[in-house]
Protein backbone atom coordinates (compact mmCIF):
# COMPACT_ATOMS: atom_id res chain seq x y z
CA UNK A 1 94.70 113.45 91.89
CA UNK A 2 93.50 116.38 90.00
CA UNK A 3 93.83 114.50 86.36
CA UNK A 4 91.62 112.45 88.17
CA UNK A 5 89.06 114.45 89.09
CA UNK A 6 89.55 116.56 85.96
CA UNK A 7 88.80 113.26 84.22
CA UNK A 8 85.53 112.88 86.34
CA UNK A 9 84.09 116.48 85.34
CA UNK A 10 85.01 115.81 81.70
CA UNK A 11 83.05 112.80 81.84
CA UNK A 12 80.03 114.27 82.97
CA UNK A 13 80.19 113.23 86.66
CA UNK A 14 79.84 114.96 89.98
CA UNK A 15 82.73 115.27 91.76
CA UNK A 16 81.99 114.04 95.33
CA UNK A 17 84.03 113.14 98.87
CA UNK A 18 83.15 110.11 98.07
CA UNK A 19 84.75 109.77 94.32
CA UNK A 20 87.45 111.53 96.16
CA UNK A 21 88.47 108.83 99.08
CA UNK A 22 88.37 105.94 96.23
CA UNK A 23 90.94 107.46 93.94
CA UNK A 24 92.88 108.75 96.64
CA UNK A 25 92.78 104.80 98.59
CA UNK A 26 93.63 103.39 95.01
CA UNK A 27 96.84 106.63 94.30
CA UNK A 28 97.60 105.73 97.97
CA UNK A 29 97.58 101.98 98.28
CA UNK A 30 97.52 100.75 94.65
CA UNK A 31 96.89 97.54 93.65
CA UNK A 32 93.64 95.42 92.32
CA UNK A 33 90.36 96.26 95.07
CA UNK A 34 86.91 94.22 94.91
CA UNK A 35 84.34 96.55 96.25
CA UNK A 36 84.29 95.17 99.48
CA UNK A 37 87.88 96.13 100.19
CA UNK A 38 86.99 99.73 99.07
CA UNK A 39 83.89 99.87 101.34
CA UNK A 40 85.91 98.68 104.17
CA UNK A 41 88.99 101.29 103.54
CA UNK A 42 86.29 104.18 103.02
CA UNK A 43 84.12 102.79 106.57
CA UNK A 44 87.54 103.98 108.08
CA UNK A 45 87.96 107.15 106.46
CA UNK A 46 84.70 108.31 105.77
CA UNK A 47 82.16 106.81 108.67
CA UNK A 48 79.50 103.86 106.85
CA UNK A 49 79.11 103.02 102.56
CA UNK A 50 76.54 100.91 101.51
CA UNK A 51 77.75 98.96 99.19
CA UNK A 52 75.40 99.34 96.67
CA UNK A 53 76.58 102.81 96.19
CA UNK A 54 80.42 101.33 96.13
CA UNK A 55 79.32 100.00 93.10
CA UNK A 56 78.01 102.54 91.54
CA UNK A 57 80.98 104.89 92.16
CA UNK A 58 83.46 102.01 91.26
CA UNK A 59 81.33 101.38 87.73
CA UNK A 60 81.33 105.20 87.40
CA UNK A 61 84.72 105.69 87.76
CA UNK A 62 85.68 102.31 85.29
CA UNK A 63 83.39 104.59 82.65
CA UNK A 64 85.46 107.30 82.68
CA UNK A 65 88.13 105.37 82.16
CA UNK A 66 89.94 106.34 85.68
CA UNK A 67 89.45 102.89 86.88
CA UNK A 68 88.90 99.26 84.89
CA UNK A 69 87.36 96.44 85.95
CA UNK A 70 89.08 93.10 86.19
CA UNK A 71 87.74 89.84 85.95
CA UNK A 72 89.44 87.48 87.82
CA UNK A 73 89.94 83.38 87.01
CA UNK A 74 86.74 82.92 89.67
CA UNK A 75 84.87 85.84 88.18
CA UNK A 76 84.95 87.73 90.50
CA UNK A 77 84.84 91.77 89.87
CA UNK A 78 88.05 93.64 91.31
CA UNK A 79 89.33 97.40 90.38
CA UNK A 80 92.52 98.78 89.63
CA UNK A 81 93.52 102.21 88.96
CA UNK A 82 93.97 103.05 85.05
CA UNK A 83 97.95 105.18 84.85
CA UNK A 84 97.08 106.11 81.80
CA UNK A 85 93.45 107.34 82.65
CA UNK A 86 95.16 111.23 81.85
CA UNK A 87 96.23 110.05 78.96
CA UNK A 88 93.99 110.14 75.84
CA UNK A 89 93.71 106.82 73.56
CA UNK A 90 92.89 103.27 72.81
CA UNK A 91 94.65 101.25 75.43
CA UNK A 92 94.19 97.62 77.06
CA UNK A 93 95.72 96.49 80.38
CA UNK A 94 97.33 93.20 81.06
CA UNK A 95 97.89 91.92 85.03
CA UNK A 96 100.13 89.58 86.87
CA UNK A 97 97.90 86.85 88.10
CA UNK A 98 100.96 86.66 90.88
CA UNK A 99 101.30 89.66 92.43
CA UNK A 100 98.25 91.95 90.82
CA UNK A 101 100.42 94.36 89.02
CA UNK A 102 99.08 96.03 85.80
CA UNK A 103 100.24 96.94 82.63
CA UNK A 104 99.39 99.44 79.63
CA UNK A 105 99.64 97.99 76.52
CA UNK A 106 98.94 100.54 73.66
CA UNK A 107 99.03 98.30 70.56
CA UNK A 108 95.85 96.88 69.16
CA UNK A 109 94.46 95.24 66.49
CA UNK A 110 91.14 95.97 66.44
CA UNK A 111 89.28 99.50 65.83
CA UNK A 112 85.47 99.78 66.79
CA UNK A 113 83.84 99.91 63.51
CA UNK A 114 85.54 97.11 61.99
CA UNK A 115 84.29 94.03 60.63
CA UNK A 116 85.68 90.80 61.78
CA UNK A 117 83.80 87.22 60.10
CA UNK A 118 81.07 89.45 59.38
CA UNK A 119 80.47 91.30 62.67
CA UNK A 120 80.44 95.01 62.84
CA UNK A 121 82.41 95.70 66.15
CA UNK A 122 80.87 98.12 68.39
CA UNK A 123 83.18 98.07 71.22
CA UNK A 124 85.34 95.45 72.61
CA UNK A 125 87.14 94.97 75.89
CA UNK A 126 90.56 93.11 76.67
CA UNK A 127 92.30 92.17 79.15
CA UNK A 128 95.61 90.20 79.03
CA UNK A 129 96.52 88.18 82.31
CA UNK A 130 100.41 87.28 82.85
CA UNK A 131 103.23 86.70 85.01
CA UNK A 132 105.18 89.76 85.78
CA UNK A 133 109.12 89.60 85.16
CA UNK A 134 109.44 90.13 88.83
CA UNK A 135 107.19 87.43 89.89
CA UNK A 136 108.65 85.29 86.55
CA UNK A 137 112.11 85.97 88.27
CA UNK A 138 110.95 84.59 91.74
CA UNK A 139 109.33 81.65 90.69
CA UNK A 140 112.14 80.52 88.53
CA UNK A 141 114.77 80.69 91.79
């Protein structure tokens, strides 16, 4: 929790109970949230969130790089908790469309700054969807 929260104040953000009760439901319960299911975990431990604000903290938190934001096949925006947010360095994340579990994956081809067919790159976000060799294992039995 604290590299969390250390993570936060480096950033630039206030630390609040709220900030607090989302990264301890996502060290607690893991896993890949929309904000709905954080506003209803947080209505039970912390009394009524708008969801508006859920949002906010959720976007906040993705950057600082303690959360990221995953787009799923609908498009629809969920959250997962970054294990390498303590951890300084270019990284992408790929998830198991089966059971939600995410990766790290450290290598990558492309520095901001490059140019790629002309285009200067400014940033760039990926995000790798798979099957999980747990979930690969299941479905093949």
């Amino acid at each position: 929790m604290e590299k969390f929260i250390e993570k936060l104040r480096t950033s630039g953000f206030k630390v609040t109970p709220r900030r607090k009760a989302i990264i301890s439901l996502f060290l607690k319960k893991g896993g890949i949230f929309s904000p709905q299911d954080v506003q209803q975990a947080l209505k039970e431990e912390i009394g009524q969130c708008g969801l508006p604000g859920i949002y906010r903290n959720l976007e906040s938190m993705a950057v600082c790089g303690i959360l990221f934001r995953i787009v799923t096949f609908s498009g629809e925006r969920r959250y997962a908790l970054c294990n390498a947010a303590h951890a300084e360095g270019h990284h992408h994340h790929v998830v198991c469309i089966s059971c939600g579990k995410v990766g790290n994956v450290s290598s990558c081809l492309y520095r901001d700054g490059m140019t790629i067919n002309g285009y200067r790159l400014v940033n760039h976000v990926v995000q790798l969807n798979g099957v999980c060799e747990i979930c690969a294992q299941q479905q093949n039995t």
